[in-house]
Protein backbone atom coordinates (compact mmCIF):
# COMPACT_ATOMS: atom_id res chain seq x y z
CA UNK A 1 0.00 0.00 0.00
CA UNK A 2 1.00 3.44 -0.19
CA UNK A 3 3.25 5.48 2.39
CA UNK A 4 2.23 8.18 4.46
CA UNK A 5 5.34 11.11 4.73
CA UNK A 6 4.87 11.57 8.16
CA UNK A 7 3.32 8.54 9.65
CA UNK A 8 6.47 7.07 11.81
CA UNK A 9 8.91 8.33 8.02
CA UNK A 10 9.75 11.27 7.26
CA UNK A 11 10.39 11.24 3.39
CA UNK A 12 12.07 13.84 1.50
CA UNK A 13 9.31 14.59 -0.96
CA UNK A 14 8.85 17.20 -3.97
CA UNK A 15 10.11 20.82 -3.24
CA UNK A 16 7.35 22.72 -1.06
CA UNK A 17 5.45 19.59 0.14
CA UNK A 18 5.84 18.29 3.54
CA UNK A 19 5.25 15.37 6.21
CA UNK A 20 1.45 15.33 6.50
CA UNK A 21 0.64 16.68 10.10
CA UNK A 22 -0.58 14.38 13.08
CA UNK A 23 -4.12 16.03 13.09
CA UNK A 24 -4.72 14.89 9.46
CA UNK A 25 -3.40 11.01 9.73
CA UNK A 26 -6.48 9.27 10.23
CA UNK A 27 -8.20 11.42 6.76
CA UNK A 28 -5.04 9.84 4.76
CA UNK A 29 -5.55 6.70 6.76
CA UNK A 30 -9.61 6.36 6.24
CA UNK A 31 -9.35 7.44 2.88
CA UNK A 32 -6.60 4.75 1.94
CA UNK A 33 -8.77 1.89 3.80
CA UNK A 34 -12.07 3.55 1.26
CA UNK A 35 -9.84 2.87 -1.50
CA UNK A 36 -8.38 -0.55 -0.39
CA UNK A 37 -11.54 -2.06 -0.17
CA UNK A 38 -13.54 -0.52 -2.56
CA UNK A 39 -11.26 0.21 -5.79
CA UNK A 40 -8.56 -2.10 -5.26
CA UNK A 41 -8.67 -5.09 -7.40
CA UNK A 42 -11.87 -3.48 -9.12
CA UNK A 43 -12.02 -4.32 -12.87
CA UNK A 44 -13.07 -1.53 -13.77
CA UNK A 45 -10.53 0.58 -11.97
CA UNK A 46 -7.44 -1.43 -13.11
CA UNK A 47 -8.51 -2.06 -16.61
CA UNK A 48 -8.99 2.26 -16.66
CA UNK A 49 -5.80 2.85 -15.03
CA UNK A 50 -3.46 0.09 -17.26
CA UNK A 51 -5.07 2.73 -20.62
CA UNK A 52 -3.11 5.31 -19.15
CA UNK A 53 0.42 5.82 -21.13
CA UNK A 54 2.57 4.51 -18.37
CA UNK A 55 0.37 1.23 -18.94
CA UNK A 56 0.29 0.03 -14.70
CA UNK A 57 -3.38 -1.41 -13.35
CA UNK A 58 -4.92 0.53 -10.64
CA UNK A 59 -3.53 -2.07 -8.23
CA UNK A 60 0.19 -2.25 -9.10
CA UNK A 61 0.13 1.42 -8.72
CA UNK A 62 -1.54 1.44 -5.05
CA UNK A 63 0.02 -1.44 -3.89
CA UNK A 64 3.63 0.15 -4.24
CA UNK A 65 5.31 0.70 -0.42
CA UNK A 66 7.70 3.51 -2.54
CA UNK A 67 5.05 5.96 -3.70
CA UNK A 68 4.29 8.33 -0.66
CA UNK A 69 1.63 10.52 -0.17
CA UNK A 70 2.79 13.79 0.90
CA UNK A 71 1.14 17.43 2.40
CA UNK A 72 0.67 20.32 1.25
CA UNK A 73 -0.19 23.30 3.35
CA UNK A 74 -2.47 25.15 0.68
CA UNK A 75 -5.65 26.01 1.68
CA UNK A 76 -7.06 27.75 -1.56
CA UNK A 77 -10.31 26.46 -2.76
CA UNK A 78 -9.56 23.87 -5.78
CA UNK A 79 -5.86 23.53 -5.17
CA UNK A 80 -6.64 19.51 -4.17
CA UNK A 81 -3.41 17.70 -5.31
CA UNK A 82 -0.24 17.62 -7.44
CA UNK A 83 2.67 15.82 -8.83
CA UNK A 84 5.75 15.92 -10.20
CA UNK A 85 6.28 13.14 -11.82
CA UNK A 86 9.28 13.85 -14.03
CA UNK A 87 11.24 14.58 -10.92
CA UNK A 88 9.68 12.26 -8.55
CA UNK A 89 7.32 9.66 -10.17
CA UNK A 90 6.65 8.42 -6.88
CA UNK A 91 5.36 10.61 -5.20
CA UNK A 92 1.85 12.71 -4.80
CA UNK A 93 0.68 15.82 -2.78
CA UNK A 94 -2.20 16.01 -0.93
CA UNK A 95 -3.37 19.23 0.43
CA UNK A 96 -4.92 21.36 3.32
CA UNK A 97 -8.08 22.01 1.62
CA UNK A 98 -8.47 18.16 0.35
CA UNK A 99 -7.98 17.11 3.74
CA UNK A 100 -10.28 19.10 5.23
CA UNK A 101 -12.48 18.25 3.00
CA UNK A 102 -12.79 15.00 4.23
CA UNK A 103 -11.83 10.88 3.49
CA UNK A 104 -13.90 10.77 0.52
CA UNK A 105 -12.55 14.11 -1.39
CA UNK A 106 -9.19 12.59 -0.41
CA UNK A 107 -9.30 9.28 -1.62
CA UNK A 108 -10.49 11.01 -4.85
CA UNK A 109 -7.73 12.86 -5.01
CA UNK A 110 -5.53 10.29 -4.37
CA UNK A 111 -6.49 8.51 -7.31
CA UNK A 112 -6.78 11.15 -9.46
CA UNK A 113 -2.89 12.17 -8.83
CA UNK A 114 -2.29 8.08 -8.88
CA UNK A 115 -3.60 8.67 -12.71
CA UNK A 116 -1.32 11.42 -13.33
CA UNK A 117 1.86 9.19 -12.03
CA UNK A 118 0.64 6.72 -14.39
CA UNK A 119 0.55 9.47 -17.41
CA UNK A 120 -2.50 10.81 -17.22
CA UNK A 121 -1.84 14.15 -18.67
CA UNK A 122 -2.51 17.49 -17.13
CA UNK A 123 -3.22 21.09 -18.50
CA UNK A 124 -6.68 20.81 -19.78
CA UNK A 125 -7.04 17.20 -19.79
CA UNK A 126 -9.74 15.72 -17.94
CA UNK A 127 -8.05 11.81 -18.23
CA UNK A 128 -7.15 11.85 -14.54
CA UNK A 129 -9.89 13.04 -13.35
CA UNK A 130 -12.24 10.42 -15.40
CA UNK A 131 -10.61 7.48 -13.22
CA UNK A 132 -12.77 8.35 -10.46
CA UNK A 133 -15.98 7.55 -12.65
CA UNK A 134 -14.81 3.93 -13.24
CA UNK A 135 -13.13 3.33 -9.87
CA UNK A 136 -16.40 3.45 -8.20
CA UNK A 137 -16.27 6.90 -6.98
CA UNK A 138 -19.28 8.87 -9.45
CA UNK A 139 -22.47 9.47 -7.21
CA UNK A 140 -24.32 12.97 -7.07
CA UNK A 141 -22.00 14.22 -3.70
CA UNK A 142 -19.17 11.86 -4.76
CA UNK A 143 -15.44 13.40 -5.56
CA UNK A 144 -15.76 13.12 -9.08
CA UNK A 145 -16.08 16.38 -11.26
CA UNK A 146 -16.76 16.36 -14.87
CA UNK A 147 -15.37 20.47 -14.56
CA UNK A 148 -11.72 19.25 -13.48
CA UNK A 149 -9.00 19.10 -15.22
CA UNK A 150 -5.06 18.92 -14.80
């Protein structure tokens, strides 16, 4: 499963993201058990995710111990996640205003920046986000949104 920067490891992640604080652990932690056992090993999910350029299933990609979530302090409305995958295609930022969002908005955004590390692109692409609607996670409150992109 994925790594948490900041649960027990500190990891040296992207430039400007950070060990995700104590007070939002369990969000990462609920939101990775929501994806465990709903998405992982879904068909749907891993047969979405393995279109992607890089080619890995959903699984493969979440079941990797070396990709770490990491934090972001931002609290803007609509900043939700990033990556940097060219410089460290391991690793995905989480941040402030996800987690306060909640488990749900969080696992979405999870997998969303899970699609980017598998080469989803971003700009005004709407690939990464589209995961979410075949990984279970399209319902009328749900963390999908058909206006995202990047």
């Amino acid at each position: 499963m994925l790594s948490i920067n900041g649960d027990g490891i500190c990891h040296g992640g992207p430039p400007d993201s950070q060990e995700v604080p104590e007070s939002y652990l369990p969000t990462v932690r609920r939101a990775l058990e929501i994806i465990q056992t709903r998405m992982r090993g879904h068909y749907r999910c891993d047969e979405i995710f393995s279109a992607l350029p890089n080619g890995h299933d959903f699984r493969t990609l979440f079941d990797d111990p070396n990709t770490w979530i990491n934090y972001d302090p931002s609290n803007r409305e609509g900043d939700w996640g990033w990556t940097m995958p060219r410089g460290y295609p391991k690793d995905l930022v989480v941040t402030r205003f996800t987690l306060r969002m909640g488990r749900w908005s969080t696992a979405g955004t999870i997998i969303h920046e899970l699609a980017h590390l598998n080469g989803a692109p971003g700009g005004n692409s709407h690939a990464a986000e589209e995961t979410l609607r075949y990984c279970g996670l399209q319902s009328p409150n749900g963390p999908y949104d058909p206006q995202v992109r990047g």
